[in-house]
N, C-alpha and C. Protein backbone atom coordinates (compact mmCIF):
# COMPACT_ATOMS: atom_id res chain seq x y z
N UNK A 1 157.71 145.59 69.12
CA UNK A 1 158.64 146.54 69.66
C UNK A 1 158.74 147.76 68.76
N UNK A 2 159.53 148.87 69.20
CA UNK A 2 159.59 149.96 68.55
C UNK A 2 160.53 149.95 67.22
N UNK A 3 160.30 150.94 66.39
CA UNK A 3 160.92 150.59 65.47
C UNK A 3 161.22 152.11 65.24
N UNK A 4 162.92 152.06 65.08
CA UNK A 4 163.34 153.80 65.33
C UNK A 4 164.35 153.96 63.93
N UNK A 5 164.06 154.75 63.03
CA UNK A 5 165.32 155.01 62.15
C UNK A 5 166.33 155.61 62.61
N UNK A 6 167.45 154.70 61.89
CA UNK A 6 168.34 155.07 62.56
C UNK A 6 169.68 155.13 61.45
N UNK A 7 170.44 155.66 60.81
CA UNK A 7 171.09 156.00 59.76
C UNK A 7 172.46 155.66 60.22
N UNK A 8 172.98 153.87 60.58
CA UNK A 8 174.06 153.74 60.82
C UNK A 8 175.17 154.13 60.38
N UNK A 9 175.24 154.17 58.80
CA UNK A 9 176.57 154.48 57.88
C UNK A 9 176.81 156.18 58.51
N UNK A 10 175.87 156.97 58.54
CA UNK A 10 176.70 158.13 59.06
C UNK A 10 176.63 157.81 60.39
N UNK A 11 175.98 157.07 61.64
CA UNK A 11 176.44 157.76 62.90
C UNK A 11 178.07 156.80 63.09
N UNK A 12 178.41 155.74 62.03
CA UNK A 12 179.75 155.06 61.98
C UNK A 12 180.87 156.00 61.44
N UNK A 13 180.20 157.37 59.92
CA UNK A 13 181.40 158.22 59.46
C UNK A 13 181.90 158.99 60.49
N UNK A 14 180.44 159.35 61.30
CA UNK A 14 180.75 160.72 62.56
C UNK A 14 181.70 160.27 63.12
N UNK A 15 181.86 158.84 63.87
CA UNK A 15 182.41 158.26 65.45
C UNK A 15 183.75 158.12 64.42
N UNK A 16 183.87 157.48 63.10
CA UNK A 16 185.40 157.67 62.94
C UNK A 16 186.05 158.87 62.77
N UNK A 17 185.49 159.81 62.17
CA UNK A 17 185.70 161.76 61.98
C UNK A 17 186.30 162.07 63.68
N UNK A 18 185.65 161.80 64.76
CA UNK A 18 186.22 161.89 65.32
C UNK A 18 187.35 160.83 66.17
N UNK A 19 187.33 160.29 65.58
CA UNK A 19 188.98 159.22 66.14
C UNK A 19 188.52 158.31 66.51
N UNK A 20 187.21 157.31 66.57
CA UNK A 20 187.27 155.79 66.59
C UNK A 20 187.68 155.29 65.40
N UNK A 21 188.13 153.73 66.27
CA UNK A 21 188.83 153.00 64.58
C UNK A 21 187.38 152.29 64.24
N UNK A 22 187.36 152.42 63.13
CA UNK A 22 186.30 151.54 62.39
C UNK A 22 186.17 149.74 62.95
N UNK A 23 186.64 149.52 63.45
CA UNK A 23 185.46 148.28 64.62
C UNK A 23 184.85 148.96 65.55
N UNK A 24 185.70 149.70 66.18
CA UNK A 24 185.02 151.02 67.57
C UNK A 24 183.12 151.07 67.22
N UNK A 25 183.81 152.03 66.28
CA UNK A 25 182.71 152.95 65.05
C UNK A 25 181.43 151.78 65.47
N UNK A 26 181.69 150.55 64.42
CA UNK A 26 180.63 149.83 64.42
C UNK A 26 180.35 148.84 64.97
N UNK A 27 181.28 148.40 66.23
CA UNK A 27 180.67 148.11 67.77
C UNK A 27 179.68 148.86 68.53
N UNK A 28 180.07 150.43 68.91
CA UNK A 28 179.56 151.47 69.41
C UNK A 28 177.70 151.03 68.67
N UNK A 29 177.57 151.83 67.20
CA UNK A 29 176.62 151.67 66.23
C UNK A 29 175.32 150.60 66.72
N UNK A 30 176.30 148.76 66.34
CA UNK A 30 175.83 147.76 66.55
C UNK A 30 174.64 147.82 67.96
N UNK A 31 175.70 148.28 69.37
CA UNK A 31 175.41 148.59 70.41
C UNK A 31 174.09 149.08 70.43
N UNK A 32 174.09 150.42 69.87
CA UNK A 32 172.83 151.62 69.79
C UNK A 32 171.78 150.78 69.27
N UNK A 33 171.99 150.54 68.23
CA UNK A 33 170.61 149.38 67.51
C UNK A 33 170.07 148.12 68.54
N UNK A 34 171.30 147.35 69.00
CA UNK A 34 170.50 146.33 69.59
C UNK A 34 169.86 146.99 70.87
N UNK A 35 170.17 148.51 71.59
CA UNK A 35 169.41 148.62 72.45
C UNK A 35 167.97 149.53 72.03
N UNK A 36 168.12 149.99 70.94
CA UNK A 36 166.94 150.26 70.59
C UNK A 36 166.14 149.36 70.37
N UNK A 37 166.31 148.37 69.94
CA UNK A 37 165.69 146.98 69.68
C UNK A 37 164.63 146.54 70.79
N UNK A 38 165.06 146.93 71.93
CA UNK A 38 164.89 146.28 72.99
C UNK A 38 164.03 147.70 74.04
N UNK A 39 163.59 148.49 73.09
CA UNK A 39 162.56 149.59 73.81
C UNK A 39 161.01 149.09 73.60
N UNK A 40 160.75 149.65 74.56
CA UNK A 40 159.21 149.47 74.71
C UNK A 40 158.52 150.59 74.29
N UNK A 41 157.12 150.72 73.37
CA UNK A 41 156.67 151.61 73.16
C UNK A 41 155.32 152.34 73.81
N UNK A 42 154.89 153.01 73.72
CA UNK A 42 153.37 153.27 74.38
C UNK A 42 152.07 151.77 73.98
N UNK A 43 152.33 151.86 72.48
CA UNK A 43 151.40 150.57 72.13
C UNK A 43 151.84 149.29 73.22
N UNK A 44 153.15 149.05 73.11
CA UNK A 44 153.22 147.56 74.07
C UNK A 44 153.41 148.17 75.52
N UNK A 45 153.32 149.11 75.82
CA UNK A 45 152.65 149.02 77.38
C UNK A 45 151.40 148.99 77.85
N UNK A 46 150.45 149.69 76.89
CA UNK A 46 149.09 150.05 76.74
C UNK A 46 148.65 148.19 76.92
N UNK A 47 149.51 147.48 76.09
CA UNK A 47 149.08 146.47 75.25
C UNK A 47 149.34 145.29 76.99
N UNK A 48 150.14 145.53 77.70
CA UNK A 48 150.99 144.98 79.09
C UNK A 48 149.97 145.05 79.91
N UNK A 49 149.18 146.67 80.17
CA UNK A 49 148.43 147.09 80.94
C UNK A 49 147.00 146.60 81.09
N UNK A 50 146.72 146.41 79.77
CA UNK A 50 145.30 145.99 79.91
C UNK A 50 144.82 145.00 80.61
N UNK A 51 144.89 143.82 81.06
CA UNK A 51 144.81 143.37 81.67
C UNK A 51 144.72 143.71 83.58
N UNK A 52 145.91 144.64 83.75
CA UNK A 52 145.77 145.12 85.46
C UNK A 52 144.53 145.95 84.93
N UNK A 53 144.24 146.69 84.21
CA UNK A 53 143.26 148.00 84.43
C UNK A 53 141.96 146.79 84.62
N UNK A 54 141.82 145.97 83.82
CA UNK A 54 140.22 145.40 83.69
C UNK A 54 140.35 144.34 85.24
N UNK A 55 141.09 144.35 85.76
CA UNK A 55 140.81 143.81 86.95
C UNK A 55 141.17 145.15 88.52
N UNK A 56 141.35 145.62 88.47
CA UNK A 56 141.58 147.10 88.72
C UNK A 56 139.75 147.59 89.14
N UNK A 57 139.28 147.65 87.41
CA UNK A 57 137.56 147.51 87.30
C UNK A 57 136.66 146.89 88.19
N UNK A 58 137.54 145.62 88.06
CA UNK A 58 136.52 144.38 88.76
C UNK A 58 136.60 144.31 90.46
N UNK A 59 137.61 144.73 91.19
CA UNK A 59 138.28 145.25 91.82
C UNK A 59 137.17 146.39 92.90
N UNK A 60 137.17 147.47 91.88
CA UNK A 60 136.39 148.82 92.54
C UNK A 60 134.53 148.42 92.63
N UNK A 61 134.59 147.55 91.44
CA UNK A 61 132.97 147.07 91.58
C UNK A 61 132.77 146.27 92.97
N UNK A 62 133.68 145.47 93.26
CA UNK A 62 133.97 144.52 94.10
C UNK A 62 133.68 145.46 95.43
N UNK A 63 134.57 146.03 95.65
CA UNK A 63 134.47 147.14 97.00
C UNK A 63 133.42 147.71 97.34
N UNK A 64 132.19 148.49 96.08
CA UNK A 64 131.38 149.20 95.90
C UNK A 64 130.38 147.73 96.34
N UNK A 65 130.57 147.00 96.11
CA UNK A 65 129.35 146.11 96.28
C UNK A 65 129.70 145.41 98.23
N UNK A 66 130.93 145.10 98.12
CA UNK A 66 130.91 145.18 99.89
C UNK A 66 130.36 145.96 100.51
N UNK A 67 131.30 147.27 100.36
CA UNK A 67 130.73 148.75 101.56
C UNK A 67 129.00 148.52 101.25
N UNK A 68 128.31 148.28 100.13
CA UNK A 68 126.59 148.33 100.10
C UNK A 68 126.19 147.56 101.14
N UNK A 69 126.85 146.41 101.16
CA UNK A 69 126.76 145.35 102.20
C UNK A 69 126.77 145.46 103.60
N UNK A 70 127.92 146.16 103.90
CA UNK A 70 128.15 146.67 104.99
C UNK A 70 127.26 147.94 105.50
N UNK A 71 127.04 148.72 104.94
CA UNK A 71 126.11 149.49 105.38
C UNK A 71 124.95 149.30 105.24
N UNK A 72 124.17 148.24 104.35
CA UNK A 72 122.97 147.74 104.76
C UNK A 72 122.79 146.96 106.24
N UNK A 73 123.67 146.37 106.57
CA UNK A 73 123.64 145.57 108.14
C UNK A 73 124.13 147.09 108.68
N UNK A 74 124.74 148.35 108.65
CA UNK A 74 124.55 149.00 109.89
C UNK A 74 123.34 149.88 109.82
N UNK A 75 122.69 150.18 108.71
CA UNK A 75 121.36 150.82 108.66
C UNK A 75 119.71 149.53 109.44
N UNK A 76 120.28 148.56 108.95
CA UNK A 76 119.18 147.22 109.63
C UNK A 76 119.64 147.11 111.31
N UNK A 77 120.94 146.96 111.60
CA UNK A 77 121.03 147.17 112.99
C UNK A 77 120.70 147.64 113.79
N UNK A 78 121.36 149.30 113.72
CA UNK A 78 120.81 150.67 114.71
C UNK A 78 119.45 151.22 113.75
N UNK A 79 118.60 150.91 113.11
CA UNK A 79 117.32 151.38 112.36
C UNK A 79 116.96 150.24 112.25
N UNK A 80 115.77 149.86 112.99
CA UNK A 80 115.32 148.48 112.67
C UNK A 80 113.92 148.42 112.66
């Protein structure tokens, strides 16, 4: 997972500077971190993806080798 700096002790001085009480402060804080925690980055989607793309591949080869198919029986049909 991603890994984001993040400088709790001041974003806890800011939120009390302006009028949370210090559990607020570092509930709020706590909050921010565990959802950063929980982001996905380009590497672990890249990393998710690979798999659909290489069958995706196998996929378009797949098609390309039908339609050959298919238009060899309509060229042998009406051209014979």
């Amino acid at each position: 997972m991603a890994i984001i700096t993040f400088d709790t002790d001041t974003a806890i001085q800011k939120l009390i500077a302006s009028g949370y009480v210090d559990d607020q402060a570092r509930a709020i804080v706590r909050t921010v971190v565990d959802a950063q925690a929980a982001l996905a980055t380009k590497d672990d989607l890249e990393l998710a993806l690979a798999p659909l793309k290489t069958e995706a591949a196998v996929l378009k080869w797949m098609m390309g080798v039908l339609l050959a198919m298919n238009l060899s029986l309509v060229i042998k049909t009406f051209f014979p």
